[in-house]
C-alpha atoms as a PDB file:
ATOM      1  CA  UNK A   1      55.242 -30.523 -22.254  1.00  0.00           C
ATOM      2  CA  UNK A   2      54.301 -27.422 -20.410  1.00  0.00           C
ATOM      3  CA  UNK A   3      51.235 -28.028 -17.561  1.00  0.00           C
ATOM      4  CA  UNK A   4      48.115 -26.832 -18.364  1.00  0.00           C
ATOM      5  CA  UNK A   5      46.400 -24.566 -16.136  1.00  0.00           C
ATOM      6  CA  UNK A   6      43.325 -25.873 -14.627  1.00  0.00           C
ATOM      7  CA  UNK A   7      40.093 -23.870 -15.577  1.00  0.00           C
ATOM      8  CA  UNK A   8      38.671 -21.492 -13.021  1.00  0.00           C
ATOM      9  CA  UNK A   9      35.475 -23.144 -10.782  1.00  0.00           C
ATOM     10  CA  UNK A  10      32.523 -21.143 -12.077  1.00  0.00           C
ATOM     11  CA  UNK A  11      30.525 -20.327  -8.529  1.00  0.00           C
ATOM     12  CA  UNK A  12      27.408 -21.526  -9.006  1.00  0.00           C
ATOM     13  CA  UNK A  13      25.477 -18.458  -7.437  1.00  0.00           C
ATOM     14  CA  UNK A  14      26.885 -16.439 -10.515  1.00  0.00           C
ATOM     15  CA  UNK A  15      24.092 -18.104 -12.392  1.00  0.00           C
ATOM     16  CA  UNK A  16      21.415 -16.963  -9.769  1.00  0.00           C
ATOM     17  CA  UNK A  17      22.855 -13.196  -9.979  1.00  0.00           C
ATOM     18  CA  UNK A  18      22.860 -13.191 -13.243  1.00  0.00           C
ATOM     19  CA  UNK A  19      18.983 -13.256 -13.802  1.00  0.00           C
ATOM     20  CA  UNK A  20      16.971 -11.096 -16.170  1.00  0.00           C
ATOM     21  CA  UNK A  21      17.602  -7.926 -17.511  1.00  0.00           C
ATOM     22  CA  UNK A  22      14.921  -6.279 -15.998  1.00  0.00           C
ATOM     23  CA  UNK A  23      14.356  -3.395 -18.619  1.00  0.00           C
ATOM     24  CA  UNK A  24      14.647  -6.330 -21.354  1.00  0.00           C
ATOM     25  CA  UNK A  25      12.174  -8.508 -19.699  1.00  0.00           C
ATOM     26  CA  UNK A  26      10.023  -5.130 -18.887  1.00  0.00           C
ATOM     27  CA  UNK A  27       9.812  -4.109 -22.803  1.00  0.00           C
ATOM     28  CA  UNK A  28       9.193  -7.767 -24.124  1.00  0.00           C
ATOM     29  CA  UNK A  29       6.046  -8.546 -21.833  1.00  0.00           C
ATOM     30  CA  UNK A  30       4.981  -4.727 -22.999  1.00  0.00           C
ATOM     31  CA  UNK A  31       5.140  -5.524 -26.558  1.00  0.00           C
ATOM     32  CA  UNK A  32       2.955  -8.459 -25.883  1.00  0.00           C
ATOM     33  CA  UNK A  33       0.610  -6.311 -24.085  1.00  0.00           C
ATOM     34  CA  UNK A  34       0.397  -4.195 -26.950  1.00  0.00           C
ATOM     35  CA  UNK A  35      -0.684  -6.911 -29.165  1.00  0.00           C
ATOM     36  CA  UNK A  36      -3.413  -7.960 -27.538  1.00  0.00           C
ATOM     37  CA  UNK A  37      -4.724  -4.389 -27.451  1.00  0.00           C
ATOM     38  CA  UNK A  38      -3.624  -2.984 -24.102  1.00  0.00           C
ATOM     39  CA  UNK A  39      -2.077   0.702 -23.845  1.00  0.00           C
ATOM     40  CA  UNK A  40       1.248   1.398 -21.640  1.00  0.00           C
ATOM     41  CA  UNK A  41       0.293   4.402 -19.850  1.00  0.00           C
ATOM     42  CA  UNK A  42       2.801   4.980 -17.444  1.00  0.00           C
ATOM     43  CA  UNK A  43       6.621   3.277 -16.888  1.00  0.00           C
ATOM     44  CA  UNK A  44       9.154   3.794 -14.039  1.00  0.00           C
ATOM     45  CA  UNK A  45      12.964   2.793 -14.290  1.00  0.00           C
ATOM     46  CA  UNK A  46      14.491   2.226 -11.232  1.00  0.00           C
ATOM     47  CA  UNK A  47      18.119   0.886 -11.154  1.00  0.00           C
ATOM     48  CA  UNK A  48      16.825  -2.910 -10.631  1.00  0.00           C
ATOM     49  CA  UNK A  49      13.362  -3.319 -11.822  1.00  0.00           C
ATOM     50  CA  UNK A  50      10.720  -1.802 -13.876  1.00  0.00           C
ATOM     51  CA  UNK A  51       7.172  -1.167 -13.048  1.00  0.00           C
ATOM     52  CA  UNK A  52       4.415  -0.212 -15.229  1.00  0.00           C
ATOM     53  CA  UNK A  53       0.920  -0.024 -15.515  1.00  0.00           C
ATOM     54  CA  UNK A  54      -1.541  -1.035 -18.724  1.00  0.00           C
ATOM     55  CA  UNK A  55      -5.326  -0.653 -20.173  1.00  0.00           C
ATOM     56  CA  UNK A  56      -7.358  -2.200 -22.121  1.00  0.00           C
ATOM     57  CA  UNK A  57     -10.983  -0.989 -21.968  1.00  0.00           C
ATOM     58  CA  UNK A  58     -12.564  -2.131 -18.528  1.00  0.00           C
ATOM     59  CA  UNK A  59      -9.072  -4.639 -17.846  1.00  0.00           C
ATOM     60  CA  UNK A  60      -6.511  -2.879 -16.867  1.00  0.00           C
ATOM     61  CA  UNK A  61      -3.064  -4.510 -14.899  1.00  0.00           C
ATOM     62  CA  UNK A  62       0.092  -3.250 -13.180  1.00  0.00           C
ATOM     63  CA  UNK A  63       3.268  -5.207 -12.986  1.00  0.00           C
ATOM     64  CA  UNK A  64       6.634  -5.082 -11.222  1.00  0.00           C
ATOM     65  CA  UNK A  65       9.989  -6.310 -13.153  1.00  0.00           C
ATOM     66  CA  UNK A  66      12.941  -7.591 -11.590  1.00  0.00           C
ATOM     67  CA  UNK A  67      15.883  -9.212 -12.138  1.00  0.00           C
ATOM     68  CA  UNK A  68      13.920 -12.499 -10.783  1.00  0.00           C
ATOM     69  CA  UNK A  69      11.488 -11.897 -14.020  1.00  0.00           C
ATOM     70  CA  UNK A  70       7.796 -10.636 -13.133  1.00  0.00           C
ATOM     71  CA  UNK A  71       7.829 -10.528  -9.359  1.00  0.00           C
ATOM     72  CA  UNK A  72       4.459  -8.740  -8.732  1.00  0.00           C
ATOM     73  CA  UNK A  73       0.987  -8.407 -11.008  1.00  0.00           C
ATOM     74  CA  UNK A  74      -2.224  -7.498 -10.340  1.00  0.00           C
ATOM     75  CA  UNK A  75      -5.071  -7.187 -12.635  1.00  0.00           C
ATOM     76  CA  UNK A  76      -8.676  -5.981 -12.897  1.00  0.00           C
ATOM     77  CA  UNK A  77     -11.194  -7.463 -13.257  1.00  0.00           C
ATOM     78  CA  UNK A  78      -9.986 -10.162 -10.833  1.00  0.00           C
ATOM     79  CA  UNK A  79     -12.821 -13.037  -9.800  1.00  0.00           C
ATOM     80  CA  UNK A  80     -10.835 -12.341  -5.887  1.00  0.00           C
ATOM     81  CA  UNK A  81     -11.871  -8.609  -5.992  1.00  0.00           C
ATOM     82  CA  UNK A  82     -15.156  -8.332  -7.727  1.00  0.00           C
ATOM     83  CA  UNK A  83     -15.646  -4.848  -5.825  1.00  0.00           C
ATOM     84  CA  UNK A  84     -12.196  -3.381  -7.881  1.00  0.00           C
ATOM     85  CA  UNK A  85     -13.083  -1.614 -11.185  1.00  0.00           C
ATOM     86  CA  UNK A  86      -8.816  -0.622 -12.175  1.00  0.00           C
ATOM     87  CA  UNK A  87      -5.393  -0.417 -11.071  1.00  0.00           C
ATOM     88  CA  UNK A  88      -2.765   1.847 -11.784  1.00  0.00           C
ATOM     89  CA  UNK A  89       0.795   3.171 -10.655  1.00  0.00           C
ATOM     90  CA  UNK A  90      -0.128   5.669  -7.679  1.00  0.00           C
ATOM     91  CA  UNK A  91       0.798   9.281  -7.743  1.00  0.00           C
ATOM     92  CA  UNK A  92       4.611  10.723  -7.245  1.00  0.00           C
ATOM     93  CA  UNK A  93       6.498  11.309  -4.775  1.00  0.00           C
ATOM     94  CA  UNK A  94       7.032   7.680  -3.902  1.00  0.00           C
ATOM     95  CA  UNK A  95       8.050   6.425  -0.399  1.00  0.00           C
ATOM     96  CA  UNK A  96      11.518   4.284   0.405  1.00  0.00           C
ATOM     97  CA  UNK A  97      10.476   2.647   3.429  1.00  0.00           C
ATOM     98  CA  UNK A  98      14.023   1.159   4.268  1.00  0.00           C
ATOM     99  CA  UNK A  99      16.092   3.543   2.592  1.00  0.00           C
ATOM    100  CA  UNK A 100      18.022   1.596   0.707  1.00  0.00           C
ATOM    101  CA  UNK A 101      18.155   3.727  -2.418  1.00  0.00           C
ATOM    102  CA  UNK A 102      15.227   2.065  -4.191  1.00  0.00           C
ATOM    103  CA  UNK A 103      12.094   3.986  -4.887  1.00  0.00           C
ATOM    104  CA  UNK A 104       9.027   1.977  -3.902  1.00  0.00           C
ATOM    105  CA  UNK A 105       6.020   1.079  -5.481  1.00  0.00           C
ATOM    106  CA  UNK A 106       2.582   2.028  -5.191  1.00  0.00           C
ATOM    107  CA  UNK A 107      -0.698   0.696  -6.823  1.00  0.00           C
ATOM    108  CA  UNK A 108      -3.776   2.724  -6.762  1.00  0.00           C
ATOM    109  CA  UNK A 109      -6.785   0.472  -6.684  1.00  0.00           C
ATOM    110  CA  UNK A 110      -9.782   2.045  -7.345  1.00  0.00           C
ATOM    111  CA  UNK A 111     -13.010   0.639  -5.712  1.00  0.00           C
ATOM    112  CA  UNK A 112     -16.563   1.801  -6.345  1.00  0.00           C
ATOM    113  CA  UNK A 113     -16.292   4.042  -3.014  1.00  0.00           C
ATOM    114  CA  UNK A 114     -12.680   4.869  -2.644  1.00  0.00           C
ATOM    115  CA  UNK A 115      -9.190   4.744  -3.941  1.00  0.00           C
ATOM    116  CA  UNK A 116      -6.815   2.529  -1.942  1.00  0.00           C
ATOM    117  CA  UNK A 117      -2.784   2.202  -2.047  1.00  0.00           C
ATOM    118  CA  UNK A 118      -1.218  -0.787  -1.923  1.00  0.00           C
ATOM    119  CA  UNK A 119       2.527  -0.587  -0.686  1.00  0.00           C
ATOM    120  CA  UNK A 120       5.522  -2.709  -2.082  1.00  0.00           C
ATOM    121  CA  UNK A 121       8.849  -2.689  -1.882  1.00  0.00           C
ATOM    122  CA  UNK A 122      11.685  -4.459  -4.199  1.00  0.00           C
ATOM    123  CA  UNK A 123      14.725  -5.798  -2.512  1.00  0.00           C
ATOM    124  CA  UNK A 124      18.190  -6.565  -3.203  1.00  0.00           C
ATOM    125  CA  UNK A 125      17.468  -9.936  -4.658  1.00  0.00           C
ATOM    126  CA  UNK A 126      14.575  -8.860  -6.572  1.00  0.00           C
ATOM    127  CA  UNK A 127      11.675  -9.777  -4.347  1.00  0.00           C
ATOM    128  CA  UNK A 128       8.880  -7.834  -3.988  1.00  0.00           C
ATOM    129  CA  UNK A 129       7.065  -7.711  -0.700  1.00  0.00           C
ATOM    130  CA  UNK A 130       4.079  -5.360   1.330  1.00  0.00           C
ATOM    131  CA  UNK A 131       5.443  -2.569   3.292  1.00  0.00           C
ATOM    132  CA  UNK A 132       1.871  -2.226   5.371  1.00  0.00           C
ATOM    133  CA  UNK A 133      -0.157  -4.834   6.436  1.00  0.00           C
ATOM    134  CA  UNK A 134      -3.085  -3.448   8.686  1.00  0.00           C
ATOM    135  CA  UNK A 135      -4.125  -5.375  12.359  1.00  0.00           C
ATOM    136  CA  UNK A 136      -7.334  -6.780  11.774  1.00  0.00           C
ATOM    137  CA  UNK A 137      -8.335  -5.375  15.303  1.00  0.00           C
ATOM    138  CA  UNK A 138      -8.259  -2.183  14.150  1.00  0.00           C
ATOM    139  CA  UNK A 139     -11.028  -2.717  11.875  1.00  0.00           C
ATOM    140  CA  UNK A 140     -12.664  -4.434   8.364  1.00  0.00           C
ATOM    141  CA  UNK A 141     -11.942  -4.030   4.855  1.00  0.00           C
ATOM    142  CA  UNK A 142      -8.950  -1.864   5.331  1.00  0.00           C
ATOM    143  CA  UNK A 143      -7.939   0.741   2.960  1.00  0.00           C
ATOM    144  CA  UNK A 144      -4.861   2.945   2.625  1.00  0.00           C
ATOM    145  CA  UNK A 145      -5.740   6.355   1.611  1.00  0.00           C
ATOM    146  CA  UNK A 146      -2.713   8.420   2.121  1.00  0.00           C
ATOM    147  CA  UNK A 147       0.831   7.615   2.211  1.00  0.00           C
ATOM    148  CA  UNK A 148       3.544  10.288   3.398  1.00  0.00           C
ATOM    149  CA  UNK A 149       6.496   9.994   0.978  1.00  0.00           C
ATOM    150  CA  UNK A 150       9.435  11.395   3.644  1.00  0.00           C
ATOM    151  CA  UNK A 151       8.676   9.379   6.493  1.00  0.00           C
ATOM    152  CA  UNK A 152       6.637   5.904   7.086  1.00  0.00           C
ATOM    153  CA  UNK A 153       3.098   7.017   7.747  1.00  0.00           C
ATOM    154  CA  UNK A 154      -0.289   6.351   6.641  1.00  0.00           C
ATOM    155  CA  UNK A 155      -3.940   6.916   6.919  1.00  0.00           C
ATOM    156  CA  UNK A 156      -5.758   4.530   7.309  1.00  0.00           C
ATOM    157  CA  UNK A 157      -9.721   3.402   6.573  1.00  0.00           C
ATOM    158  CA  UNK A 158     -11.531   0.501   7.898  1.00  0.00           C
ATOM    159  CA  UNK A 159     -15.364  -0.409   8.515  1.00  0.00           C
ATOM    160  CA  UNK A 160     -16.440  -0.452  11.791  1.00  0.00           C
ATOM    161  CA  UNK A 161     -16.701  -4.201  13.242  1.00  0.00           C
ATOM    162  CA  UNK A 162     -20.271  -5.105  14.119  1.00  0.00           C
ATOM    163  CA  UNK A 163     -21.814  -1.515  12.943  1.00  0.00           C
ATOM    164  CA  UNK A 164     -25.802  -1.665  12.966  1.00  0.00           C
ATOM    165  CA  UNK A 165     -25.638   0.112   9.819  1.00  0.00           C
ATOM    166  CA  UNK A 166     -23.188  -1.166   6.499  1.00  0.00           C
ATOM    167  CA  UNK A 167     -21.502   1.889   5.798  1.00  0.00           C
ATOM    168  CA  UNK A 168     -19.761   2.726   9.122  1.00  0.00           C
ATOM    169  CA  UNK A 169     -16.002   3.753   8.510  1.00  0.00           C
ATOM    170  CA  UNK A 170     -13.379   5.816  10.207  1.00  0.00           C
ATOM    171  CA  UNK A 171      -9.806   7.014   8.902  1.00  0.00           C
ATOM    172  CA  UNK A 172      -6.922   7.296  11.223  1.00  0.00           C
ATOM    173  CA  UNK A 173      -3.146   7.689  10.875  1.00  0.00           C
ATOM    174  CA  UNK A 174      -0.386   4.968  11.112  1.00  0.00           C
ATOM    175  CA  UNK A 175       3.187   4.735  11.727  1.00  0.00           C
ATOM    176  CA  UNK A 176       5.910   2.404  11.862  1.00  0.00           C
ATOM    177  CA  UNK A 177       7.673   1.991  15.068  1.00  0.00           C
ATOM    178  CA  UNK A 178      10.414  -0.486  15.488  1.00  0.00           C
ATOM    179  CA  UNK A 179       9.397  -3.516  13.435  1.00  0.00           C
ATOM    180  CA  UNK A 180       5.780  -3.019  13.411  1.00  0.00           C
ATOM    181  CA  UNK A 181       2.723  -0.229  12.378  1.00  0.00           C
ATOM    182  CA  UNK A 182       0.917   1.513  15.178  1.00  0.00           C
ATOM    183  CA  UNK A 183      -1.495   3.473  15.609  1.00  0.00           C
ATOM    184  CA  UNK A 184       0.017   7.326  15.205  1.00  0.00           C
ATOM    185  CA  UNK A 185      -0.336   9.346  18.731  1.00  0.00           C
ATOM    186  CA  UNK A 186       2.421  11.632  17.639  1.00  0.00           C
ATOM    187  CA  UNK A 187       1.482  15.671  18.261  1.00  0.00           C
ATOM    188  CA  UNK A 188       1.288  15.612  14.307  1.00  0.00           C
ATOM    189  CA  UNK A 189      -1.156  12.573  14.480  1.00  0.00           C
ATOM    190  CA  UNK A 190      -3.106  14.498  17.297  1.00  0.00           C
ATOM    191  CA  UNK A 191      -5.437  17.248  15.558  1.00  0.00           C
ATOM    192  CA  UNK A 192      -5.875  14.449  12.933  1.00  0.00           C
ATOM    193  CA  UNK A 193      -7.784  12.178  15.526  1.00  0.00           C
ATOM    194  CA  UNK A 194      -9.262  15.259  16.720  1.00  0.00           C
ATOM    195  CA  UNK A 195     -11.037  16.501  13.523  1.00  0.00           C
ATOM    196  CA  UNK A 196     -12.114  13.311  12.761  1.00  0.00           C
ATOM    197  CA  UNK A 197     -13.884  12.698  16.398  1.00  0.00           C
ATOM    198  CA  UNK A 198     -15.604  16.659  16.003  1.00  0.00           C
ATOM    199  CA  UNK A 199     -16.984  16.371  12.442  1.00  0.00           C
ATOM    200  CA  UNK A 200     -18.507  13.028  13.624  1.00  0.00           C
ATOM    201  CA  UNK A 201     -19.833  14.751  16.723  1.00  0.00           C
ATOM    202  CA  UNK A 202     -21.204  17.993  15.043  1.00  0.00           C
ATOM    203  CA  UNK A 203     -22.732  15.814  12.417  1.00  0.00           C
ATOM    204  CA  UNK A 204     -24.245  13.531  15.185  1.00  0.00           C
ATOM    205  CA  UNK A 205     -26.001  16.753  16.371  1.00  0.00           C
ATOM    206  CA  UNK A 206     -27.480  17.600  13.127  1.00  0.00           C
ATOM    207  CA  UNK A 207     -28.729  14.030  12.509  1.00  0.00           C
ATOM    208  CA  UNK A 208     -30.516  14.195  15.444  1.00  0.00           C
ATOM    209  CA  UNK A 209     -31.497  17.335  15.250  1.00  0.00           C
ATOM    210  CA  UNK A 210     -33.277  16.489  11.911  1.00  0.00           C
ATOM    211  CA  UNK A 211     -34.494  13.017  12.786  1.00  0.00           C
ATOM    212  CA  UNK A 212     -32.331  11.539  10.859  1.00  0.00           C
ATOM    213  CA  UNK A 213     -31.879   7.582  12.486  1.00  0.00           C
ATOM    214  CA  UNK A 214     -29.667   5.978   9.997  1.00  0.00           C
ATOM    215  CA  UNK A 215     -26.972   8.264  10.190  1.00  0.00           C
ATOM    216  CA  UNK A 216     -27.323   9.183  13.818  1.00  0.00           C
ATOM    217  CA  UNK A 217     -26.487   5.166  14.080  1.00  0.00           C
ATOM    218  CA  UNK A 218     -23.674   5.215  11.570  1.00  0.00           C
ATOM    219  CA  UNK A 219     -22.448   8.339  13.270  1.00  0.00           C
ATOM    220  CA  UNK A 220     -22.448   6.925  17.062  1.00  0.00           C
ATOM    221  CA  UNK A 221     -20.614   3.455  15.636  1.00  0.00           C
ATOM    222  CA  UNK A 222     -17.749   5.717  14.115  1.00  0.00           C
ATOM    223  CA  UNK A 223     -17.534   7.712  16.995  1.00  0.00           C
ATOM    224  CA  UNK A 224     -17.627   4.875  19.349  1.00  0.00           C
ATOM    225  CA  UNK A 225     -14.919   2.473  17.363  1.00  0.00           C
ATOM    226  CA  UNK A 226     -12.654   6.011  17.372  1.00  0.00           C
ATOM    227  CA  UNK A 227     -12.704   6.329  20.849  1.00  0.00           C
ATOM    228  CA  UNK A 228     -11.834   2.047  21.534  1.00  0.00           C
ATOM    229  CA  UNK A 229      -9.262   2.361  18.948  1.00  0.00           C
ATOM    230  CA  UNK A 230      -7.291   5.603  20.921  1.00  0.00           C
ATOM    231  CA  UNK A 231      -7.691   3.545  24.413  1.00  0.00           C
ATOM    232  CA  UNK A 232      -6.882   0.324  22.975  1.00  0.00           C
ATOM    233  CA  UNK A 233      -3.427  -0.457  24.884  1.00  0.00           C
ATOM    234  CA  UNK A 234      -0.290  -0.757  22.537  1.00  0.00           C
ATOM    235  CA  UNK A 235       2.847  -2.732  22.527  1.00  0.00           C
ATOM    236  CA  UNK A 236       5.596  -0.939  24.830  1.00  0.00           C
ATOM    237  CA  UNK A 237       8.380  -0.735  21.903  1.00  0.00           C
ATOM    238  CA  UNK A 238      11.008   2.115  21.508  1.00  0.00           C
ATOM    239  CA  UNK A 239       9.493   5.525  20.773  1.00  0.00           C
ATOM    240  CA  UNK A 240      10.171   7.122  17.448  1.00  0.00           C
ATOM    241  CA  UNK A 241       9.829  11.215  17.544  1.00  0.00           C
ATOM    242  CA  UNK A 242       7.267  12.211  15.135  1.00  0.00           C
ATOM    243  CA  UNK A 243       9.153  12.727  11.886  1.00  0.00           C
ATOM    244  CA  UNK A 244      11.933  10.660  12.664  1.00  0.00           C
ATOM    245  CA  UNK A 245      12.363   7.040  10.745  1.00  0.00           C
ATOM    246  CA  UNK A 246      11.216   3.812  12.067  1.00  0.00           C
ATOM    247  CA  UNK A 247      14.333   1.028  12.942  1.00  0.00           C
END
């Protein structure tokens, strides 16, 4: 009697990379969507997961599809945010923040003021995690307004801390340097500081010119958190040149 060969050991991690087809996964929780009313109205493929974005009405959702299942969702209205009115996908080009071949993912969020960008990313094992997560030193109720697609860079808008009047917010840029975001004093950063610091001052002028108190205050907070913000002392890390990628 001939010996039988002994079966192969199935590795037990070929169960965890196996996982969900995310384009299966994508199209079945879409087709439930659907049912209970809600309109696709845009979808990106990317090699390993799907993202999309969904209304119904006032509700409206984006979600992020992996080969872990749904690894990111965020709806409106949400009890958390009562100051959101929708999400969406955010506008092409789309950033890759490590390079790794994967397209990220952007949400607009759209508040009653102002539209703010939320940043993920999807790694290799189908986890999705924020790119940009703002100091709260630099300010309150931070917002991402821009993102620069080619290189990792951002403006930025926060409410002044402690402002006399409510409405008291500044936008400067952001980069990644090394393995953290700082504020952006690169000669491209420069004129944006600058134009921001001499329409608050000309404005200033005018306010007081006219009388005008509130805003003279709101305009003297802004112009005073601008100028702590560019002396505020920074972590001594390896300089980038402006343009180049963060390590």
């Amino acid at each position: 009697m001939a010996c039988a060969q002994p079966e192969p050991v199935q590795d037990p991690l070929d169960y965890l990379r196996l996982g969900v087809d995310p384009r299966a996964e994508a199209d079945a929780i879409i087709e439930d969507l659907r049912a209970d009313g809600f309109e696709v109205e845009r979808r990106i493929d990317e090699h390993d997961f799907v993202a999309f974005d969904a209304r119904r009405g006032p509700d409206s959702t984006v979600r992020v599809v992996t080969s872990r299942g749904p690894s990111l969702s965020i709806q409106v209205p949400d009890a958390r945010w009562p100051e959101r009115l929708w999400v969406a996908l955010g506008p092409d080009p789309r950033p890759d923040f490590d390079r790794d071949g994967r397209h990220d993912v952007v949400v607009a969020i759209r508040e009653r003021e102002r539209t703010c960008l939320a940043w993920a990313q999807v790694d290799a094992d189908g986890y999705a995690s924020e790119v940009f997560l703002p100091r709260s030193d630099w300010g309150e109720s931070p917002c991402v307004i821009e993102i620069d697609a080619s290189w990792p860079r951002l403006l930025l808008e926060v409410s002044v801390p402690d402002s006399p009047v409510p409405d008291a917010r500044v936008q400067f840029p952001v980069k990644a340097n090394a393995r953290s975001w700082v504020l952006d004093d690169s000669p491209s950063a420069s004129a944006r500081w600058e134009q921001e610091i001499e329409h608050r001052k000309k404005a200033l002028e005018a306010a007081e010119t006219r009388g005008d108190v509130p805003t003279a205050h709101r305009l003297e907070a802004e112009l005073g958190w601008l100028d702590q913000l560019r002396k505020a002392q920074q972590p001594v890390l390896e300089p980038t040149g402006d343009g180049e990628q963060a390590r």
